[in-house]
PDB file of N, CA and C in Angstrom:
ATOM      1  N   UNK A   1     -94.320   9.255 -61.615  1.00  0.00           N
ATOM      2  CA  UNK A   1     -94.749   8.199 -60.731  1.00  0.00           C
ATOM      3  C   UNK A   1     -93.516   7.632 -60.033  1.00  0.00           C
ATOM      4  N   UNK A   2     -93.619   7.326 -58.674  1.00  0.00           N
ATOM      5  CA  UNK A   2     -92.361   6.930 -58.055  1.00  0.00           C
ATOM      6  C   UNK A   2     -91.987   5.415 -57.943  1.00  0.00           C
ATOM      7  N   UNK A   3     -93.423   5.048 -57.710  1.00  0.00           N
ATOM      8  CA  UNK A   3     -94.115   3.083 -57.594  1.00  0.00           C
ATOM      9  C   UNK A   3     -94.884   2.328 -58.441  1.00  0.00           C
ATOM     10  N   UNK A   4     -94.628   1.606 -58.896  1.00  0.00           N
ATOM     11  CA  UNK A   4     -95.665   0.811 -59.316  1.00  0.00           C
ATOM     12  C   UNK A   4     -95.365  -0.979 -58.667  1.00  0.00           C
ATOM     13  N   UNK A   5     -96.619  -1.061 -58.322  1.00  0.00           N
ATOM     14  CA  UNK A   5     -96.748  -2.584 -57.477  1.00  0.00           C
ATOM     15  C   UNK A   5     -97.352  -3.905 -58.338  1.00  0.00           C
ATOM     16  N   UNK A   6     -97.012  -4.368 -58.406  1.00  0.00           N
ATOM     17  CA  UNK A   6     -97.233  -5.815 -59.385  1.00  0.00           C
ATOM     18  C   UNK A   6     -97.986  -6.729 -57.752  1.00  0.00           C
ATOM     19  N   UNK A   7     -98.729  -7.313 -58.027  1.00  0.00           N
ATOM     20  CA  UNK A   7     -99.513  -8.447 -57.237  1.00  0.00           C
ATOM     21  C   UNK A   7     -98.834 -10.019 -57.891  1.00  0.00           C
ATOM     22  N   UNK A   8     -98.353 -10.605 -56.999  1.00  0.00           N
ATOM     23  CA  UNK A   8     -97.782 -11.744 -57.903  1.00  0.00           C
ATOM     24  C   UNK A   8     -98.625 -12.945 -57.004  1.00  0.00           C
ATOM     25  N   UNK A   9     -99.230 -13.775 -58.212  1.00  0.00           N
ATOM     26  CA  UNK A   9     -99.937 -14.892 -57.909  1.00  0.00           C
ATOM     27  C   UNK A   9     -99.302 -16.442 -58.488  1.00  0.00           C
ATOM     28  N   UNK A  10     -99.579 -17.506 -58.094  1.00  0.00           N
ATOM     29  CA  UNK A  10     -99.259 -18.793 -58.657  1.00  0.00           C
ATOM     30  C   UNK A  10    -100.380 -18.587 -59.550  1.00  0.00           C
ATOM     31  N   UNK A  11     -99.807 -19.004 -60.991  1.00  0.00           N
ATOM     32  CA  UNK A  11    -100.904 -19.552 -62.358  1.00  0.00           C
ATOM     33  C   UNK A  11    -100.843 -20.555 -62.125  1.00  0.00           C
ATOM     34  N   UNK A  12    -102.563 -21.187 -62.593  1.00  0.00           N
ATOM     35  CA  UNK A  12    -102.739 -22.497 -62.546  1.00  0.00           C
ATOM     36  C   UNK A  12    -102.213 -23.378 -63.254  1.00  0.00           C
ATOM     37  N   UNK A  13    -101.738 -22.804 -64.430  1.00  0.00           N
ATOM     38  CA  UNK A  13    -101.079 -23.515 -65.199  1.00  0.00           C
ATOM     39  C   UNK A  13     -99.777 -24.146 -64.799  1.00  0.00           C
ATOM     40  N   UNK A  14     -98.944 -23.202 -63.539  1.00  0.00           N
ATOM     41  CA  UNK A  14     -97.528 -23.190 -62.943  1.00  0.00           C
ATOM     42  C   UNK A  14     -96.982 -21.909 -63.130  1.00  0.00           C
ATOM     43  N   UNK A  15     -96.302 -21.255 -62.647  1.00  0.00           N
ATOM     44  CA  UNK A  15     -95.442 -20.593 -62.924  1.00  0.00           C
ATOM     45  C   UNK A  15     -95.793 -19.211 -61.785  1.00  0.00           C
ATOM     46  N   UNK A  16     -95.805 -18.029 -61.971  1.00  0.00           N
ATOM     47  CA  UNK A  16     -96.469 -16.827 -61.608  1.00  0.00           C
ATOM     48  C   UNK A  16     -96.823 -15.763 -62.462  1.00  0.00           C
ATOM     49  N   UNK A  17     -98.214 -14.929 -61.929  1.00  0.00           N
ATOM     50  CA  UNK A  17     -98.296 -14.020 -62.670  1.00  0.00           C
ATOM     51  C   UNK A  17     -98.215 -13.046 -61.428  1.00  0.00           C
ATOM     52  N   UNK A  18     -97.482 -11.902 -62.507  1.00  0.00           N
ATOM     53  CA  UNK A  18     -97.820 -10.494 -61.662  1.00  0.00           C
ATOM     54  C   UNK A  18     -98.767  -9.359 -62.532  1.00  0.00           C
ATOM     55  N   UNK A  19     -99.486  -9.079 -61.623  1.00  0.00           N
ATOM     56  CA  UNK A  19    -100.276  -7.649 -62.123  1.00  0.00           C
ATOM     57  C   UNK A  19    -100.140  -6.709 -61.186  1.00  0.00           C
ATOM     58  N   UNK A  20     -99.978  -5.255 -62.784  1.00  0.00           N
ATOM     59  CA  UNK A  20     -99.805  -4.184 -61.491  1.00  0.00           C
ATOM     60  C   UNK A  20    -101.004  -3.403 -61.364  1.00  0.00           C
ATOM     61  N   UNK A  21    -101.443  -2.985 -59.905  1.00  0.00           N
ATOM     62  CA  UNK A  21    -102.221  -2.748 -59.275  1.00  0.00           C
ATOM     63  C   UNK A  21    -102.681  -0.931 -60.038  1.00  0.00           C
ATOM     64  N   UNK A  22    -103.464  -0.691 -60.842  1.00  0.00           N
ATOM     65  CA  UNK A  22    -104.121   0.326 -61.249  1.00  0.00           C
ATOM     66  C   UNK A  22    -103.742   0.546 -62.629  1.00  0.00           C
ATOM     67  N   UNK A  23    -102.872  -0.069 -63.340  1.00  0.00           N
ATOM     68  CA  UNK A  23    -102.303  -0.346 -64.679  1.00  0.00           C
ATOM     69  C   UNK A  23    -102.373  -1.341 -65.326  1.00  0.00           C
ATOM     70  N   UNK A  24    -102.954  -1.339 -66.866  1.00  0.00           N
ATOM     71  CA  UNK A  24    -103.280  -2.676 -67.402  1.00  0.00           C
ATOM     72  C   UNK A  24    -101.777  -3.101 -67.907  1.00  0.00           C
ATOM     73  N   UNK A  25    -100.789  -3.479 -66.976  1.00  0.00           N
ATOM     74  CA  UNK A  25     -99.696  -4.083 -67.358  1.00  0.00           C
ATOM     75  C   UNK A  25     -99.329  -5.282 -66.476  1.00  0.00           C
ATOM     76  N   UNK A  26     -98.706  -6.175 -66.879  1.00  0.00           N
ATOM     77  CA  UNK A  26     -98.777  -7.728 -66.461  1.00  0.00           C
ATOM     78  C   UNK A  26     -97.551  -8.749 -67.117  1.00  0.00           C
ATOM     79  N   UNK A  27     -97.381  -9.294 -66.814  1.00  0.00           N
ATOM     80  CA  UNK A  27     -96.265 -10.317 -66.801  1.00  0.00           C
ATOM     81  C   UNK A  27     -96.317 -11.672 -66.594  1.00  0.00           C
ATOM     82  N   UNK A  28     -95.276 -12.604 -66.412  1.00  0.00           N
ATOM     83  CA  UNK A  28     -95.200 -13.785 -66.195  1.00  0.00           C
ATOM     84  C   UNK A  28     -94.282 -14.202 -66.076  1.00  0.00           C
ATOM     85  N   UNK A  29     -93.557 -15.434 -65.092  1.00  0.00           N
ATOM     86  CA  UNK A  29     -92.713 -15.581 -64.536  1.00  0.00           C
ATOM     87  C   UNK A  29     -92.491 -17.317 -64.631  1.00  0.00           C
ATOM     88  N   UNK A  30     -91.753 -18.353 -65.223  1.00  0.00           N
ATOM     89  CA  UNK A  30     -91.804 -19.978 -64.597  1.00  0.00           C
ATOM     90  C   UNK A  30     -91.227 -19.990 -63.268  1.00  0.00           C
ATOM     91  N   UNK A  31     -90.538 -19.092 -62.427  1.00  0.00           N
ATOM     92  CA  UNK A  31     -89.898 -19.016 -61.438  1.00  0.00           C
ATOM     93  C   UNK A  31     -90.498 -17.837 -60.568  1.00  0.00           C
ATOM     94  N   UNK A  32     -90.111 -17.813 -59.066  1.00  0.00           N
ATOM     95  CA  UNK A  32     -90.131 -16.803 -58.641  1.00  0.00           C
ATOM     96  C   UNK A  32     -89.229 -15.837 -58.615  1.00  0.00           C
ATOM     97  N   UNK A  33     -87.798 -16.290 -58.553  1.00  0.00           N
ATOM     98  CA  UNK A  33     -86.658 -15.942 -59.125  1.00  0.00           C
ATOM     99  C   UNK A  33     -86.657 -15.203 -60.302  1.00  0.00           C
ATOM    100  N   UNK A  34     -87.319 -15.601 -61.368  1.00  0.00           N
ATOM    101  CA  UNK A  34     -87.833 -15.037 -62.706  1.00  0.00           C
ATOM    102  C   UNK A  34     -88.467 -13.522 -62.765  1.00  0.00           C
ATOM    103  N   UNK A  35     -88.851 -13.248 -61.909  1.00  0.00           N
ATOM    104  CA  UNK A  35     -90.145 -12.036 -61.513  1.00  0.00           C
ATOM    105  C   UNK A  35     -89.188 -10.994 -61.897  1.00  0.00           C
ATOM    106  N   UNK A  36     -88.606 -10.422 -60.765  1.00  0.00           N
ATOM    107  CA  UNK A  36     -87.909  -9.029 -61.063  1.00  0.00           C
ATOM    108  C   UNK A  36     -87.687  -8.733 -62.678  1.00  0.00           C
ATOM    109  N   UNK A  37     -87.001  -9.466 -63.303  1.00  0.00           N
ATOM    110  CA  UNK A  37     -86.586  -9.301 -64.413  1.00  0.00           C
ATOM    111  C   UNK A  37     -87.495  -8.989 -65.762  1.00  0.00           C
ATOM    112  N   UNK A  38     -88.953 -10.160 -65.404  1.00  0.00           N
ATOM    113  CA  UNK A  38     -90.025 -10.066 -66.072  1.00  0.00           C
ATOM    114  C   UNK A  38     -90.605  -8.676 -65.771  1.00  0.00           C
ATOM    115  N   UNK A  39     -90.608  -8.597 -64.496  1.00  0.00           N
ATOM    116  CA  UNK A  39     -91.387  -7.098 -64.188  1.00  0.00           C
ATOM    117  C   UNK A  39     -90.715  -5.723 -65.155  1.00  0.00           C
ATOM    118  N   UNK A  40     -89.402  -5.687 -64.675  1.00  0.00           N
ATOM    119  CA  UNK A  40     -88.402  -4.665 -65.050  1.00  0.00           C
ATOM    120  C   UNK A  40     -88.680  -4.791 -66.744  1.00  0.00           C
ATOM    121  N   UNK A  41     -88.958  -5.869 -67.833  1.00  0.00           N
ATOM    122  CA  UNK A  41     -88.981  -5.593 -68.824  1.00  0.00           C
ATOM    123  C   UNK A  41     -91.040  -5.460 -69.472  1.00  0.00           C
ATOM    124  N   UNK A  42     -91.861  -5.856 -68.571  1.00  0.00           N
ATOM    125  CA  UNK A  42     -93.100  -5.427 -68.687  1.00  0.00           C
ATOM    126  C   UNK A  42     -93.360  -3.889 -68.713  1.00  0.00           C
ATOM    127  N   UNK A  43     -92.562  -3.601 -67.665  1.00  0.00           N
ATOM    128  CA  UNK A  43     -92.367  -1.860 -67.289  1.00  0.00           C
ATOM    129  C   UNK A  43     -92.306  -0.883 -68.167  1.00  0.00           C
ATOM    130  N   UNK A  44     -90.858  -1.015 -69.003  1.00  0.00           N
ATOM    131  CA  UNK A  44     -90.398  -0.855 -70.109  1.00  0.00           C
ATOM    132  C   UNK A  44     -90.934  -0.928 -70.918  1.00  0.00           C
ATOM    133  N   UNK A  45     -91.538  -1.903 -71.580  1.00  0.00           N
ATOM    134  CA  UNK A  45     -92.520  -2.360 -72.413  1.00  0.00           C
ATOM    135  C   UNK A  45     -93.980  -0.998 -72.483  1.00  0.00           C
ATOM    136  N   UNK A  46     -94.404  -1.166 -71.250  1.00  0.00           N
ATOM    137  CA  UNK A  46     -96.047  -0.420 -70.833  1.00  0.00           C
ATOM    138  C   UNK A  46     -95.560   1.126 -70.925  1.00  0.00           C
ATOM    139  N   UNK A  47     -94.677   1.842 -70.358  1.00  0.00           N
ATOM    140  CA  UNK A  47     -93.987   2.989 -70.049  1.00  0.00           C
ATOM    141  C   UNK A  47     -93.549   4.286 -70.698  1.00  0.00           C
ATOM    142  N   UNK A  48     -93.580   4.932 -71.234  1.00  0.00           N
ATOM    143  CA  UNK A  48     -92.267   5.809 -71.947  1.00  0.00           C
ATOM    144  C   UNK A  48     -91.587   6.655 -70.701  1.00  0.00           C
ATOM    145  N   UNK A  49     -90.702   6.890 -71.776  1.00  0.00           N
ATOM    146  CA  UNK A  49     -89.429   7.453 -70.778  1.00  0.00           C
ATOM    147  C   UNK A  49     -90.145   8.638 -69.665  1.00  0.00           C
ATOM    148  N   UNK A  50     -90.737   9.375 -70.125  1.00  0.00           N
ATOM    149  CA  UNK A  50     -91.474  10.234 -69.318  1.00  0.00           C
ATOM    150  C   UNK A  50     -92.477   9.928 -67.827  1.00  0.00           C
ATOM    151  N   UNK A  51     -93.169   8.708 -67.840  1.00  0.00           N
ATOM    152  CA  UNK A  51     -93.857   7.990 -67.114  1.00  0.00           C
ATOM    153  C   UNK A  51     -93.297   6.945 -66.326  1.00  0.00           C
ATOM    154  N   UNK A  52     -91.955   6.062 -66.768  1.00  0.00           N
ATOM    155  CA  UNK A  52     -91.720   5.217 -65.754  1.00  0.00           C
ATOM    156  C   UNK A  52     -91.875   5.556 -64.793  1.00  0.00           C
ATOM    157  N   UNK A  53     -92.621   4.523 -63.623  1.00  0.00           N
ATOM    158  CA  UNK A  53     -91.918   4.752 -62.460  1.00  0.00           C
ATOM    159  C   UNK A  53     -90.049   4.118 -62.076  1.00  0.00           C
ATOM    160  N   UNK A  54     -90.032   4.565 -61.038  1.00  0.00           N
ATOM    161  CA  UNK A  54     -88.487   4.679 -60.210  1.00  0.00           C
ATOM    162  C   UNK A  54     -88.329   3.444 -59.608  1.00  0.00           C
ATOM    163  N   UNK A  55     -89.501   3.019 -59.394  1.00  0.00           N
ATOM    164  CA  UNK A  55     -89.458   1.342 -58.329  1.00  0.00           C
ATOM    165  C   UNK A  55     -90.503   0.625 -58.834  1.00  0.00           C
ATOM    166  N   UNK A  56     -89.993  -0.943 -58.678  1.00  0.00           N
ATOM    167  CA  UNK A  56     -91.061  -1.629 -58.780  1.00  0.00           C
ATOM    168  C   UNK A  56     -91.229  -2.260 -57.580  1.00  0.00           C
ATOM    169  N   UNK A  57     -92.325  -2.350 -57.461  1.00  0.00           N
ATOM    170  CA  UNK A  57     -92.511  -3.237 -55.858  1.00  0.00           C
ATOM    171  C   UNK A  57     -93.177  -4.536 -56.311  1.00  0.00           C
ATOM    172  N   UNK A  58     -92.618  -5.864 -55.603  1.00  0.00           N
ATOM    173  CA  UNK A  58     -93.572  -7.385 -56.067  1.00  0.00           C
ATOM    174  C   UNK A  58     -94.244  -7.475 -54.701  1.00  0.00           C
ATOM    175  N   UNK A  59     -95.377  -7.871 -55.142  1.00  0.00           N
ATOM    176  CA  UNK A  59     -95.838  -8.377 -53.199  1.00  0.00           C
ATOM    177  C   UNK A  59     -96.886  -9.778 -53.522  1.00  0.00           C
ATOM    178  N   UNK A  60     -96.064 -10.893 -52.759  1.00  0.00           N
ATOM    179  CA  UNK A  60     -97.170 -11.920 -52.950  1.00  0.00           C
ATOM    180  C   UNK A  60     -97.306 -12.725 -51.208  1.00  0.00           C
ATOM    181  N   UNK A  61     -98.120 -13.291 -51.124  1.00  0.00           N
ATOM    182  CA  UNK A  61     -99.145 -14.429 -50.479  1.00  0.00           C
ATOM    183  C   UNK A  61     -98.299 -15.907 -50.639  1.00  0.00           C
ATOM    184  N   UNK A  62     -97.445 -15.786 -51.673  1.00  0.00           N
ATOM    185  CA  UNK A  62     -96.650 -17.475 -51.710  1.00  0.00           C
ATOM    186  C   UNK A  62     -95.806 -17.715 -50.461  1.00  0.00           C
ATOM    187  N   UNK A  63     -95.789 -18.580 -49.870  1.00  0.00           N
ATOM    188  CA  UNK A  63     -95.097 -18.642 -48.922  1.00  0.00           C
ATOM    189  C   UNK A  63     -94.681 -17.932 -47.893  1.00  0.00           C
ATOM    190  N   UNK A  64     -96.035 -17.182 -47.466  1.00  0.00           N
ATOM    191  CA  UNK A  64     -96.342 -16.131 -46.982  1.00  0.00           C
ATOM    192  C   UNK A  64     -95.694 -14.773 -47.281  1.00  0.00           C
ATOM    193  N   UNK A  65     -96.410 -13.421 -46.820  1.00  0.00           N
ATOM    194  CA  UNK A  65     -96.363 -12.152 -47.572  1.00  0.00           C
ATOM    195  C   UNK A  65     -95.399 -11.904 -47.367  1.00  0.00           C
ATOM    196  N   UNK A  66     -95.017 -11.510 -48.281  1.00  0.00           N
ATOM    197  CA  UNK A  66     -93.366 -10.782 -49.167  1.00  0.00           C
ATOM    198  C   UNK A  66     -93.465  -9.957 -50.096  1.00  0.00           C
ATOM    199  N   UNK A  67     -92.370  -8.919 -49.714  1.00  0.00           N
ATOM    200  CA  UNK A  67     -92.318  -7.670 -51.120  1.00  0.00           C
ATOM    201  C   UNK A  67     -90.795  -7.691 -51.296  1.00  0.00           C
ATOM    202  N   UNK A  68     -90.674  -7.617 -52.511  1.00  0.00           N
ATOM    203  CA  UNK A  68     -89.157  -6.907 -53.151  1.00  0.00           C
ATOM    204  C   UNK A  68     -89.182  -5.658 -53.916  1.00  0.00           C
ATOM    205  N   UNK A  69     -88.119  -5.192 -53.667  1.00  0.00           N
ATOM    206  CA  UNK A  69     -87.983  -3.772 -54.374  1.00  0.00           C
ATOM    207  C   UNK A  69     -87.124  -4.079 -54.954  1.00  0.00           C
ATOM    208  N   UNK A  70     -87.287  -3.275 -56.382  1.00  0.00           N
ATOM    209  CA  UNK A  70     -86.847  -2.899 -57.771  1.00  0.00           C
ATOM    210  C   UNK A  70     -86.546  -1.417 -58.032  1.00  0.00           C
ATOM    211  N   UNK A  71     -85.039  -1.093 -58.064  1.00  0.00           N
ATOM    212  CA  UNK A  71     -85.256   0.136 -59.016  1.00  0.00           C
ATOM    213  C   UNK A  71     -85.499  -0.402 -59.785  1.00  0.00           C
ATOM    214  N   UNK A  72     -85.755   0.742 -60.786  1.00  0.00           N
ATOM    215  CA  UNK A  72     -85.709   0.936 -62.156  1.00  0.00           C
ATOM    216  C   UNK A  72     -84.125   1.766 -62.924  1.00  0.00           C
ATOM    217  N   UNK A  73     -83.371   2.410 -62.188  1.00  0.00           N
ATOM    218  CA  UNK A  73     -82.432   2.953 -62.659  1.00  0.00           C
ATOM    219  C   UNK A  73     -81.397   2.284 -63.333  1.00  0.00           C
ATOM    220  N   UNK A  74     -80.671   2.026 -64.583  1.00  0.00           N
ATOM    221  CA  UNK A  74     -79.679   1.551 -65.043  1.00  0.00           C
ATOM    222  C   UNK A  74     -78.399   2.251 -64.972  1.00  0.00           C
ATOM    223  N   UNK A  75     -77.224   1.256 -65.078  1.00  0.00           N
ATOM    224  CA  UNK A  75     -77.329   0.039 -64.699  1.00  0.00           C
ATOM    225  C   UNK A  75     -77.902  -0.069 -63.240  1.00  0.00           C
ATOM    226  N   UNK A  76     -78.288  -1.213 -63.178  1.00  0.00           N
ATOM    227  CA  UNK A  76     -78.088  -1.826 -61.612  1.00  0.00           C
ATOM    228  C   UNK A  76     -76.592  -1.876 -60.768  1.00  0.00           C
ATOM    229  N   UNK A  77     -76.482  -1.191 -59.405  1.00  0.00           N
ATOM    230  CA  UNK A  77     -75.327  -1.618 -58.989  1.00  0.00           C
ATOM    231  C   UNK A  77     -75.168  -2.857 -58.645  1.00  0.00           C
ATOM    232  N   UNK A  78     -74.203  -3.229 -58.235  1.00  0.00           N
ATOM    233  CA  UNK A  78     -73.948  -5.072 -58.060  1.00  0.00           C
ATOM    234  C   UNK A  78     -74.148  -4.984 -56.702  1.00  0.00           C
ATOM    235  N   UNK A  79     -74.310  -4.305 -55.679  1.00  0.00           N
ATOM    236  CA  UNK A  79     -74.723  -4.134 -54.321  1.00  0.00           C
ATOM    237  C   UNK A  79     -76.641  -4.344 -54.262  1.00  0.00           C
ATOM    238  N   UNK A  80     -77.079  -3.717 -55.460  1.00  0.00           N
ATOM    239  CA  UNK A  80     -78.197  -3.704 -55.215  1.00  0.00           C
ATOM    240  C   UNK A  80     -78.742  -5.053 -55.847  1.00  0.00           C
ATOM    241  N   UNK A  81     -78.565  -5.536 -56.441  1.00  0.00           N
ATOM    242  CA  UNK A  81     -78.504  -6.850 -57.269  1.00  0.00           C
ATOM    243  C   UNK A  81     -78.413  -8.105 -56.315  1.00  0.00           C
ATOM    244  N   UNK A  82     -77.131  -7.792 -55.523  1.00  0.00           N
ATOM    245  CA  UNK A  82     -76.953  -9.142 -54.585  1.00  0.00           C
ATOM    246  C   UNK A  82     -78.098  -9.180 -53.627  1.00  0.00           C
ATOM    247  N   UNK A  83     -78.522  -7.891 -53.256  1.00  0.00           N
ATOM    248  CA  UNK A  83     -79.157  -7.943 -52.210  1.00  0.00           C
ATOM    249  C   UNK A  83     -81.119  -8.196 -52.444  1.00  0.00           C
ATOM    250  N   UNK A  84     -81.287  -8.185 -53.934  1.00  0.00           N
ATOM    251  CA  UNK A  84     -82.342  -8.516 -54.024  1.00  0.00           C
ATOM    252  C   UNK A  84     -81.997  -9.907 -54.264  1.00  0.00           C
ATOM    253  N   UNK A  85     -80.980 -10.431 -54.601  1.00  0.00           N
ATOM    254  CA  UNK A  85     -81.005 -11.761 -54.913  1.00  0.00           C
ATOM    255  C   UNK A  85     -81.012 -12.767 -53.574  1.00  0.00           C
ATOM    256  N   UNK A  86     -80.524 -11.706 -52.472  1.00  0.00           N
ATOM    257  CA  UNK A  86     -80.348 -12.516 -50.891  1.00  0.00           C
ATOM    258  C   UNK A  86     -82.017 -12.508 -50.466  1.00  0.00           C
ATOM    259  N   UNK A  87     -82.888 -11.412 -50.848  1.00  0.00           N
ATOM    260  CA  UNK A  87     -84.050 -11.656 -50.208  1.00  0.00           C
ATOM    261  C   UNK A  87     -84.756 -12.101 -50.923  1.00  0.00           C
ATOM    262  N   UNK A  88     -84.875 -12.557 -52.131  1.00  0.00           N
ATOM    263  CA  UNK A  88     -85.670 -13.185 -52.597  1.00  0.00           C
ATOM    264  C   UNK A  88     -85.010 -14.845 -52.266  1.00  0.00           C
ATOM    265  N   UNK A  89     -83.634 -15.089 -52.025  1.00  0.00           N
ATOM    266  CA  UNK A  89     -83.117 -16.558 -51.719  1.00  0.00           C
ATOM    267  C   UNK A  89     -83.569 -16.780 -50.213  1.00  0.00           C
ATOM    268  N   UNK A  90     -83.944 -15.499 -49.300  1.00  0.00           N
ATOM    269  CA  UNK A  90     -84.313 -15.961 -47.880  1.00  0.00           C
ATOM    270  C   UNK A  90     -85.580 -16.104 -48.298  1.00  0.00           C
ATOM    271  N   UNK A  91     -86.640 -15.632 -48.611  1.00  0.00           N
ATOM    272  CA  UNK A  91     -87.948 -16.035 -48.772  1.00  0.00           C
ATOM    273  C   UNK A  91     -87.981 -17.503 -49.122  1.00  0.00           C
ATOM    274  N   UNK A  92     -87.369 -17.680 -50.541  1.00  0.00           N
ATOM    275  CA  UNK A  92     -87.703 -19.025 -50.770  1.00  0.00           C
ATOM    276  C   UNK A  92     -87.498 -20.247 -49.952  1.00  0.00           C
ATOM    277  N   UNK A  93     -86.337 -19.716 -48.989  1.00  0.00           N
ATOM    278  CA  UNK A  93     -85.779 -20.643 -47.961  1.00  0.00           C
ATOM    279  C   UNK A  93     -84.509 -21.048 -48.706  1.00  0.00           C
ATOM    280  N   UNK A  94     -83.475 -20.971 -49.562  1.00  0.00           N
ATOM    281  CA  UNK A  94     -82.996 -21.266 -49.812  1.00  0.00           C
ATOM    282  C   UNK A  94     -81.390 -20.441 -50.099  1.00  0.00           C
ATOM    283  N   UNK A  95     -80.343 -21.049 -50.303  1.00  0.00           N
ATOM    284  CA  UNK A  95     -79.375 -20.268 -50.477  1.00  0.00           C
ATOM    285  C   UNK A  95     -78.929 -19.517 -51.743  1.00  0.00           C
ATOM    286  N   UNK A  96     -78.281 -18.382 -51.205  1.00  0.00           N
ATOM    287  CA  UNK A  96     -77.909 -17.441 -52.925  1.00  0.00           C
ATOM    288  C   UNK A  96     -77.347 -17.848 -53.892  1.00  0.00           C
ATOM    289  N   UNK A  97     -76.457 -18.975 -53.820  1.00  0.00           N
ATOM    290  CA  UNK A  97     -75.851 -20.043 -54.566  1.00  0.00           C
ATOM    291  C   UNK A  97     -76.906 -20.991 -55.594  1.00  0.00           C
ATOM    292  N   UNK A  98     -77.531 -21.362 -55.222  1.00  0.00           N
ATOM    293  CA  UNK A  98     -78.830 -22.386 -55.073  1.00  0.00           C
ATOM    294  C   UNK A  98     -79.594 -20.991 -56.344  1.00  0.00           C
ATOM    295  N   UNK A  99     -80.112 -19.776 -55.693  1.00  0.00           N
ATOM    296  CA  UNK A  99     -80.935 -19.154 -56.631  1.00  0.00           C
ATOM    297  C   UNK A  99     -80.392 -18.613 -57.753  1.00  0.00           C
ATOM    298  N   UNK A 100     -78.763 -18.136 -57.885  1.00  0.00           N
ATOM    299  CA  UNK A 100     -77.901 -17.779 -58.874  1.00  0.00           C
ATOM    300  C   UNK A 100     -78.075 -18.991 -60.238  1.00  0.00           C
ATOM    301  N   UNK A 101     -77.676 -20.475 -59.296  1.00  0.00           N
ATOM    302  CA  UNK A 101     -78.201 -21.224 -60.302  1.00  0.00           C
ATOM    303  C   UNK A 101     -79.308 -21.504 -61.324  1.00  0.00           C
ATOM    304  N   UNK A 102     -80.736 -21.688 -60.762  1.00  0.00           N
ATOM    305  CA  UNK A 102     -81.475 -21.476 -61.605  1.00  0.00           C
ATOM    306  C   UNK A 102     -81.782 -20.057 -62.077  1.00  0.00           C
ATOM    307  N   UNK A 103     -81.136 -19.069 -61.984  1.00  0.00           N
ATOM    308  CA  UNK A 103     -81.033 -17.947 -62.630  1.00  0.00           C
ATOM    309  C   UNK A 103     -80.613 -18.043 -63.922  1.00  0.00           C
ATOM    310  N   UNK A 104     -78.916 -18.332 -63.794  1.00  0.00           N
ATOM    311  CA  UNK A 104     -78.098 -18.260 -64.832  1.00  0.00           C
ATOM    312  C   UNK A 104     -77.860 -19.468 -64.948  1.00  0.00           C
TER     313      UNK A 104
END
């Protein structure tokens, strides 16, 4: 499998959920910031080595439609890292500084 797509929604409770679209695998997030990481270890979790997919894709409706891409390959390069961290900090409207923080 090359994709797998997570649907990410606001829980009523707060926070987000993602589900992926044809797989009973699912996650949860207090952040949106939070997601990738939740996804990447749901994956893992649902997966064996034989079946991962290669990418994860998020796509939500919050603040209007947006997708991020995820490898899956380890490590992550630090090129690919910053740059999901820049588009998920432009979506939110906010700066990479700003999302690093409530990251780490």
């Amino acid at each position: 499998m090359d994709e797998i797509i997570f649907v990410v929604e606001e829980a009523p409770e707060g926070g987000f959920i993602a589900r992926a679209l044809g797989h009973a695998c699912f996650t949860e997030a207090v952040t949106w910031a939070e997601l990738p990481v939740a996804a990447r270890e749901a994956v893992a979790c649902h997966f064996d080595d034989v079946e991962t997919p290669r990418v994860i894709r998020l796509t939500t409706q919050h603040g209007g439609e947006h997708h991020v891409t995820i490898p899956l390959h380890r490590p992550l390069r630090i090129g690919t890292v910053a740059g999901i961290l820049k588009e998920v900090a432009d979506h939110l409207g906010i700066d990479r500084d700003a999302l690093e923080r409530q990251l780490f």
